[in-house]
C-alpha atoms as a PDB file:
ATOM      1  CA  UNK A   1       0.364 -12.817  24.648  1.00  0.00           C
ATOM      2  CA  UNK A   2       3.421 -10.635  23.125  1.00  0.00           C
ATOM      3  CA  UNK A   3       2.856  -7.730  21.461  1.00  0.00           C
ATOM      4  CA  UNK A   4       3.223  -9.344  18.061  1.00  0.00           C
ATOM      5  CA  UNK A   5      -0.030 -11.823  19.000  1.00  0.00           C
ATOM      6  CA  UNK A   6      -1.909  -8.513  20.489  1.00  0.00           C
ATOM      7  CA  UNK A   7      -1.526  -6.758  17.004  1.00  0.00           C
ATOM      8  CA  UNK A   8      -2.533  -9.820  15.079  1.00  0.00           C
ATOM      9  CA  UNK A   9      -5.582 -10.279  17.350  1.00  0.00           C
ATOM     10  CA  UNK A  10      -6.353  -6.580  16.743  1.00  0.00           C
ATOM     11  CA  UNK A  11      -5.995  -6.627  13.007  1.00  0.00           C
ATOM     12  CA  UNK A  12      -7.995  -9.581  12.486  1.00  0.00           C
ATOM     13  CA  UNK A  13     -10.989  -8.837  14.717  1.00  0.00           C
ATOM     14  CA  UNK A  14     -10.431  -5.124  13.385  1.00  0.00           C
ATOM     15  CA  UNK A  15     -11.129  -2.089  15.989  1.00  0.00           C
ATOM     16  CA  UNK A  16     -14.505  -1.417  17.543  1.00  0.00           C
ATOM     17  CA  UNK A  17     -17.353  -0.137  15.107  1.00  0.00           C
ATOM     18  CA  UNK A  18     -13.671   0.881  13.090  1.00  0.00           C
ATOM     19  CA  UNK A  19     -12.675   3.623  15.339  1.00  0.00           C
ATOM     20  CA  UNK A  20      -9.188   5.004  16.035  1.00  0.00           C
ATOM     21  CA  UNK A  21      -7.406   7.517  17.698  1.00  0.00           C
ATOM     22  CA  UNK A  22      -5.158   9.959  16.553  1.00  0.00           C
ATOM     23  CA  UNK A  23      -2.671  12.309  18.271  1.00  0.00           C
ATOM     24  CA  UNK A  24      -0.807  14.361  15.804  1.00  0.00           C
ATOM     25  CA  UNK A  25       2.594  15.914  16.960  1.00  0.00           C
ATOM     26  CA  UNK A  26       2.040  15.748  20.433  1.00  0.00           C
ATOM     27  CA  UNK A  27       5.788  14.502  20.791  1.00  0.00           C
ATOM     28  CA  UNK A  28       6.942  17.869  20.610  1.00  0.00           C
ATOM     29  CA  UNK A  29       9.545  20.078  22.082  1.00  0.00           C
ATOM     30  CA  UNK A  30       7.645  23.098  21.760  1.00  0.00           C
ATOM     31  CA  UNK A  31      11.073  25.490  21.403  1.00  0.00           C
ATOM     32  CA  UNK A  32       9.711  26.386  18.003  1.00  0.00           C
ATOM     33  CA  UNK A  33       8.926  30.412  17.375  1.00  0.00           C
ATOM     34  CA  UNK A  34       6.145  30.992  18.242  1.00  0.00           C
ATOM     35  CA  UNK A  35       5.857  28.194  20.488  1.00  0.00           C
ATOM     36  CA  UNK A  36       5.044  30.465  23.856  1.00  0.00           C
ATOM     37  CA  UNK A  37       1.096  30.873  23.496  1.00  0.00           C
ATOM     38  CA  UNK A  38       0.939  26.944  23.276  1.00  0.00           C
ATOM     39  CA  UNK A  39       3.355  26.198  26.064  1.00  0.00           C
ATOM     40  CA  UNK A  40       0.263  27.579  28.254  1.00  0.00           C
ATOM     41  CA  UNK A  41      -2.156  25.839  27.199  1.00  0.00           C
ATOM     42  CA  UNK A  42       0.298  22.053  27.107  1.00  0.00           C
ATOM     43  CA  UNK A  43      -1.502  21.215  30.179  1.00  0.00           C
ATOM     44  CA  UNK A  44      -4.966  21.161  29.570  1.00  0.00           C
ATOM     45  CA  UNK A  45      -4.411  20.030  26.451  1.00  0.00           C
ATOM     46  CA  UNK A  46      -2.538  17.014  27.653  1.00  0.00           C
ATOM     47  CA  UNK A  47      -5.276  16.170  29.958  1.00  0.00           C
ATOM     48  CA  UNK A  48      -8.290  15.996  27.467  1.00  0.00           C
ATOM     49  CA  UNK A  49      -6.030  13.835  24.995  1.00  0.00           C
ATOM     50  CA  UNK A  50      -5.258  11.346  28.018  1.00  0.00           C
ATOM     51  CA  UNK A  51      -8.736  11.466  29.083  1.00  0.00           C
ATOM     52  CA  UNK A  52      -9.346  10.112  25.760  1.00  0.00           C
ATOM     53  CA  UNK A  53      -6.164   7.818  25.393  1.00  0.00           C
ATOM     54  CA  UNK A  54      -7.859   6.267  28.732  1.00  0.00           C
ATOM     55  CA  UNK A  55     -11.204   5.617  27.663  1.00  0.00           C
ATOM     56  CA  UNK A  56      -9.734   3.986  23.955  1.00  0.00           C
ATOM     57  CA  UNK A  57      -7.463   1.495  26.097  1.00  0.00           C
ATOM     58  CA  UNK A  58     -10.797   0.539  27.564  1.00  0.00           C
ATOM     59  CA  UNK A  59     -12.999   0.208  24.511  1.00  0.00           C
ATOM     60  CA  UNK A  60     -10.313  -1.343  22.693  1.00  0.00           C
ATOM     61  CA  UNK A  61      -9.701   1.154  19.998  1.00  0.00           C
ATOM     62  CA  UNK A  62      -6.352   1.752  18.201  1.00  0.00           C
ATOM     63  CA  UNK A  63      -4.402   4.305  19.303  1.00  0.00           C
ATOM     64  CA  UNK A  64      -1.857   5.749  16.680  1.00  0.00           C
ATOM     65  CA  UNK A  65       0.532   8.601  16.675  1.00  0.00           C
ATOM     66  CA  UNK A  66       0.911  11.235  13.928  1.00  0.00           C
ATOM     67  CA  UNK A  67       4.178  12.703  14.089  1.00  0.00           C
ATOM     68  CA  UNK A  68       6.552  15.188  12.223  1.00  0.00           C
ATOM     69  CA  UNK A  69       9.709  13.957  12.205  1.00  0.00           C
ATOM     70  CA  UNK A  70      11.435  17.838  12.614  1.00  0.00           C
ATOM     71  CA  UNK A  71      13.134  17.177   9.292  1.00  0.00           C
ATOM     72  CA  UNK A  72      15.629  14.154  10.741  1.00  0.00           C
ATOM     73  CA  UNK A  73      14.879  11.877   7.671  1.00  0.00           C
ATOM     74  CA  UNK A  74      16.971   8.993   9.668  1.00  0.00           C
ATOM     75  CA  UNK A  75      14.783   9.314  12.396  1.00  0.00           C
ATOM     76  CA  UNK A  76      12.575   6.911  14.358  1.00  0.00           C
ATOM     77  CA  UNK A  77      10.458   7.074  17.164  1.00  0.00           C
ATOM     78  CA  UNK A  78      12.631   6.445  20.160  1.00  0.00           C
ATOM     79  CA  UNK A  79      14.944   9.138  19.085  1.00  0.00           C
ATOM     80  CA  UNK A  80      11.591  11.975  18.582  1.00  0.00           C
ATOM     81  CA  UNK A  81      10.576  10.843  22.214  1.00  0.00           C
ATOM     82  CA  UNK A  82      14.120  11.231  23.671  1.00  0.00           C
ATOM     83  CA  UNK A  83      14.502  14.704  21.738  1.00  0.00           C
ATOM     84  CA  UNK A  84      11.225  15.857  22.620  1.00  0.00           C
ATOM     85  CA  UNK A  85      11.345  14.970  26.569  1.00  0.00           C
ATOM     86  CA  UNK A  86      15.318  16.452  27.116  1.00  0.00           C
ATOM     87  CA  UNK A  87      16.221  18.023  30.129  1.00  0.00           C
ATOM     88  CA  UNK A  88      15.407  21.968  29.291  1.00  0.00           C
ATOM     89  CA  UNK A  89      12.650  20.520  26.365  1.00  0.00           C
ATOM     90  CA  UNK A  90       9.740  23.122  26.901  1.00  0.00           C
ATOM     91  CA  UNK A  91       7.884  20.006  25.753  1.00  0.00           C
ATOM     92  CA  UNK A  92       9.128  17.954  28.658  1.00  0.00           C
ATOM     93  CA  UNK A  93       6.076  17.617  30.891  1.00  0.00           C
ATOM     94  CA  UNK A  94       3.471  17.308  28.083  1.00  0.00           C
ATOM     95  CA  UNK A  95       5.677  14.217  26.159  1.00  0.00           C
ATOM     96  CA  UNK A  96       5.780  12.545  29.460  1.00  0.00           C
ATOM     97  CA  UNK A  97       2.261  12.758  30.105  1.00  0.00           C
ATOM     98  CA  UNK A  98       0.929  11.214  26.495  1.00  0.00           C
ATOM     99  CA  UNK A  99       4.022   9.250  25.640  1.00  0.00           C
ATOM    100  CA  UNK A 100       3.458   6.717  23.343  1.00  0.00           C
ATOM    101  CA  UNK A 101       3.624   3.268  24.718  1.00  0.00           C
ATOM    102  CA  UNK A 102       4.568   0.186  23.605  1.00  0.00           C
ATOM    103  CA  UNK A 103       0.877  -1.127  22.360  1.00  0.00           C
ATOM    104  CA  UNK A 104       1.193   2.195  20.308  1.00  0.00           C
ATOM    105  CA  UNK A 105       1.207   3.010  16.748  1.00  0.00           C
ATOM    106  CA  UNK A 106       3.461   5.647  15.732  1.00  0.00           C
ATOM    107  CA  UNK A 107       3.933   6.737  12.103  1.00  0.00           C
ATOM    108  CA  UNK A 108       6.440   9.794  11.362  1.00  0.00           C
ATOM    109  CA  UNK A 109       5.184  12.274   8.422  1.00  0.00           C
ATOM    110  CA  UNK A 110       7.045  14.823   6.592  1.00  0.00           C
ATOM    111  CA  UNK A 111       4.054  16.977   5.877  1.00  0.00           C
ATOM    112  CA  UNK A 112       1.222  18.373   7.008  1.00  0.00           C
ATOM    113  CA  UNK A 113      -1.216  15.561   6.745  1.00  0.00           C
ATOM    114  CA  UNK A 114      -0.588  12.600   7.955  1.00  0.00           C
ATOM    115  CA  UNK A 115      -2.044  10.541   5.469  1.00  0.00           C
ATOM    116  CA  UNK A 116       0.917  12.543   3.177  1.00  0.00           C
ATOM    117  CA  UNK A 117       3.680   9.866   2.383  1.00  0.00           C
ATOM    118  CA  UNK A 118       3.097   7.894   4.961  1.00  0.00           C
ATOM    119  CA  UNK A 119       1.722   4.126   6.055  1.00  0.00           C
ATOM    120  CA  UNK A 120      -1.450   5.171   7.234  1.00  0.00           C
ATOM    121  CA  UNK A 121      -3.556   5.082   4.425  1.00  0.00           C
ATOM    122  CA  UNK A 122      -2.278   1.267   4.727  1.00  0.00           C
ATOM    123  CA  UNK A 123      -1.839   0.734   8.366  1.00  0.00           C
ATOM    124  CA  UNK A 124      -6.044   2.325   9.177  1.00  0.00           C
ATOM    125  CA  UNK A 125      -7.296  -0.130   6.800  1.00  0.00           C
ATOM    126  CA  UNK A 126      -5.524  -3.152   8.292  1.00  0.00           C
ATOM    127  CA  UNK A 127      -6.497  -2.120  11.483  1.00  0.00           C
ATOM    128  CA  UNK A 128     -10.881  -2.197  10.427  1.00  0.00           C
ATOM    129  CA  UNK A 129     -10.730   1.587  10.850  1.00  0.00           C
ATOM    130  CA  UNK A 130     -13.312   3.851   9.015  1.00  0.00           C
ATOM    131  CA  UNK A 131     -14.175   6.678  11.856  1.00  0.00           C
ATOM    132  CA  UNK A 132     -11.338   8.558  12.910  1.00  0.00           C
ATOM    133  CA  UNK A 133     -11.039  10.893  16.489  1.00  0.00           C
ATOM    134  CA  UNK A 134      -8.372  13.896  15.587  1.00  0.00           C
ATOM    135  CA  UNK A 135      -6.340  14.952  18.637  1.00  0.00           C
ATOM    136  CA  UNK A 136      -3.610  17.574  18.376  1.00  0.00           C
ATOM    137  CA  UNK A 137      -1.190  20.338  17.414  1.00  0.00           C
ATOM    138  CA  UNK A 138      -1.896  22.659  15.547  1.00  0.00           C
ATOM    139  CA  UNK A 139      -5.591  22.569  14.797  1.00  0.00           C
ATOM    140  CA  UNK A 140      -5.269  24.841  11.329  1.00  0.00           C
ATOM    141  CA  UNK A 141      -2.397  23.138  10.286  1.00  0.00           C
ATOM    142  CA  UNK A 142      -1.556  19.591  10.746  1.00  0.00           C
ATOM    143  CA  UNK A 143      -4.934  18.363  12.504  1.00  0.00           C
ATOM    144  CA  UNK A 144      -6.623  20.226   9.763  1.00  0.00           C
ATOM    145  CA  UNK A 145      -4.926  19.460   6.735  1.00  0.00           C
ATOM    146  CA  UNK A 146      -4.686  15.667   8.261  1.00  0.00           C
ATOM    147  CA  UNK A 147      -8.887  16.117   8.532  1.00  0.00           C
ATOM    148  CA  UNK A 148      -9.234  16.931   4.783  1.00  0.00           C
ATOM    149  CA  UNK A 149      -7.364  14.018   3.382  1.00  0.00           C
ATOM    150  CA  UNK A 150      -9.323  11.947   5.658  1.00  0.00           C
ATOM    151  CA  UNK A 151     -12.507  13.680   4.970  1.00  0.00           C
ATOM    152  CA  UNK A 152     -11.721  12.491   0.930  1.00  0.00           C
ATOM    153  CA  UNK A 153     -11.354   8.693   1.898  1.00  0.00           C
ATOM    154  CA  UNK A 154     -14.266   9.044   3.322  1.00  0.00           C
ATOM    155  CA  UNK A 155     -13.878   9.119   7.312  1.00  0.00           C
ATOM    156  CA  UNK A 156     -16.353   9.853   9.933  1.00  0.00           C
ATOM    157  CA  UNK A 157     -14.325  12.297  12.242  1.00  0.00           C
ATOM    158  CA  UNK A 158     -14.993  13.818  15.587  1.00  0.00           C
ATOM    159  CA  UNK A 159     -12.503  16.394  16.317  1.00  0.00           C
ATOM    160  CA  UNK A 160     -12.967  17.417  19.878  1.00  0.00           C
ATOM    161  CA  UNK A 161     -12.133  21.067  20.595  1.00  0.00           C
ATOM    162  CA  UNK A 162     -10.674  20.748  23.951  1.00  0.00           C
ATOM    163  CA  UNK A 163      -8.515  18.215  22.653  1.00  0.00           C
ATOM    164  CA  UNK A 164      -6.705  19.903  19.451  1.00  0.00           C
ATOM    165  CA  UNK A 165      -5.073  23.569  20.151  1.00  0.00           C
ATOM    166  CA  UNK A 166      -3.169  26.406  18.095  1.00  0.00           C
ATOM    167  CA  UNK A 167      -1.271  29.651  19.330  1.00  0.00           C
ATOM    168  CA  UNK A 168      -4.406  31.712  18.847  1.00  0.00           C
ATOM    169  CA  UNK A 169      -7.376  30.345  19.782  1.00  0.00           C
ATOM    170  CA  UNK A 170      -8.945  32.280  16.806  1.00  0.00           C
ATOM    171  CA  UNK A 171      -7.407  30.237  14.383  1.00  0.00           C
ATOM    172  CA  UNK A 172      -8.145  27.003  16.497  1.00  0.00           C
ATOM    173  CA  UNK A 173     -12.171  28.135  16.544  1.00  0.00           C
ATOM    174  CA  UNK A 174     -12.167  28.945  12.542  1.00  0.00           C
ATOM    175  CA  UNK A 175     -10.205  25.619  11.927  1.00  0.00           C
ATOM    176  CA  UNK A 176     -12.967  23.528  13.935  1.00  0.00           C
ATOM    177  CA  UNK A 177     -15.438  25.814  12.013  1.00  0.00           C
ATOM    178  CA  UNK A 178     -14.424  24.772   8.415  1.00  0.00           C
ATOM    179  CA  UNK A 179     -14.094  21.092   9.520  1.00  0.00           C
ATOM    180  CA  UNK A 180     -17.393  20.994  11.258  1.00  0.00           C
ATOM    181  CA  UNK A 181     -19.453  22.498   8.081  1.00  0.00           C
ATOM    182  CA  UNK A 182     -17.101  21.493   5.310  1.00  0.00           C
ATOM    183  CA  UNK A 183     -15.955  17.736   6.241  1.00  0.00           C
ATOM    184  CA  UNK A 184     -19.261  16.708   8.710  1.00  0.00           C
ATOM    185  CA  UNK A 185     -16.957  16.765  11.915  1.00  0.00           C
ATOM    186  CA  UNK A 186     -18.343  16.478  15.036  1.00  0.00           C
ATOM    187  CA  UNK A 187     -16.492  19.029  17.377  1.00  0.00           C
ATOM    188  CA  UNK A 188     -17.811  18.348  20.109  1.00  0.00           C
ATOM    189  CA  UNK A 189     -15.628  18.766  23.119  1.00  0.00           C
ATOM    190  CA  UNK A 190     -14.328  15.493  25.215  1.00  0.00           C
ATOM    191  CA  UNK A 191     -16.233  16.695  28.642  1.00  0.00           C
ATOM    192  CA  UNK A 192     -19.462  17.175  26.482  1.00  0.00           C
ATOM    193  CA  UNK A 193     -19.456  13.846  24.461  1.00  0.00           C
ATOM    194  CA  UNK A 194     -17.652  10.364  25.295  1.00  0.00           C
ATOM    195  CA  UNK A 195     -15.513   8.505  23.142  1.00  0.00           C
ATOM    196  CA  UNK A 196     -18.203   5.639  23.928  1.00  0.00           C
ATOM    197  CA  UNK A 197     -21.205   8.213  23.111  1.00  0.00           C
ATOM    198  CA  UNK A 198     -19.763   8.808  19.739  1.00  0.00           C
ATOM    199  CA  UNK A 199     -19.238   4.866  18.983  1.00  0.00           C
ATOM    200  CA  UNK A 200     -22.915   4.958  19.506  1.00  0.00           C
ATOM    201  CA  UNK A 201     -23.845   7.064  17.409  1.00  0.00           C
ATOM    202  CA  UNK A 202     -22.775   5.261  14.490  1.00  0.00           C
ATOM    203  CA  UNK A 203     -21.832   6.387  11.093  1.00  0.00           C
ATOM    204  CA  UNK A 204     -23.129   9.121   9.193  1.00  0.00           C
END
């Protein structure tokens, strides 16, 4: 089956119990200012959004990428990788652990939110998706401000914590805060709850 057939097959039979992944500008060089506090903590954070890049390859749900595109308005998704994952790219290590591959949806924002002048309030639809799991940089920023506009259309969303980071954990614990009691999150880290506990849960 070529990838062509696999997305067709996925689009028609729609994702299961409409659940998708998203990892939001984890293709990142990470030689921003202010960039050092999250170089530490690339690792771990790497790990939980594999662990749950893993488990979605084996339920079947969509995963799709949520990316800035650094202000390159002629860019595309090869060229973010390949700029991100440089020789001397702080980044390096974490972009070549969570790569996208090429089963992947990728969709480049120029904001905040993703949903912000982007496909993706067309491509989630198309795809049967209606509960969303946020993974990502930063948490107060992007993964938050990506939250709220899907908290409006109406999303279930689990936002784990050990899978979304920020420089200062602070901000990262008051972000998960306001999503948790203002959009109905579920915050859950990944090691406490499954991506195939929270498919059984249902929706809200």
């Amino acid at each position: 089956m070529t990838k062509r057939d696999e997305d067709a097959a996925r689009i028609e039979g729609g994702a299961p119990q409409g659940v998708g992944l998203l990892i939001i500008d984890m293709i990142n060089d990470l030689a921003f200012e202010g960039a050092e506090a999250l170089r530490s903590k690339a690792g771990d954070l790497a790990t939980a959004v594999r662990r749950l890049r893993d488990e979605a390859d084996r339920l079947g749900v969509p995963v799709v990428y949520v990316n800035d595109n650094y202000g390159q308005w002629r860019s595309e998704t090869s060229k973010i990788v390949e700029a991100c994952s440089r020789e001397g790219s702080p980044g390096r290590e974490m972009v070549r652990r969570i790569a996208p591959r090429d089963g992947d949806y990728f969709v480049i924002k120029p904001q905040f939110s993703g949903f912000y002048a982007t496909n993706l309030p067309v491509l989630l639809p198309r795809l049967g998706v209606n509960r969303l799991v946020l993974t990502g940089l930063a948490t107060e920023i992007c993964v938050l401000f990506t939250a709220g506009d899907a908290h409006m259309r109406e999303y279930d969303l689990w936002i784990p914590a050990d899978a979304v980071a920020s420089e200062d954990d602070r901000h990262r614990d008051w972000a998960l805060e306001i999503m948790r009691k203002s959009m109905e999150a579920e915050t859950s880290s990944s090691t406490e709850l499954s991506l195939a506990d929270w498919l059984s849960l249902g929706m809200r």
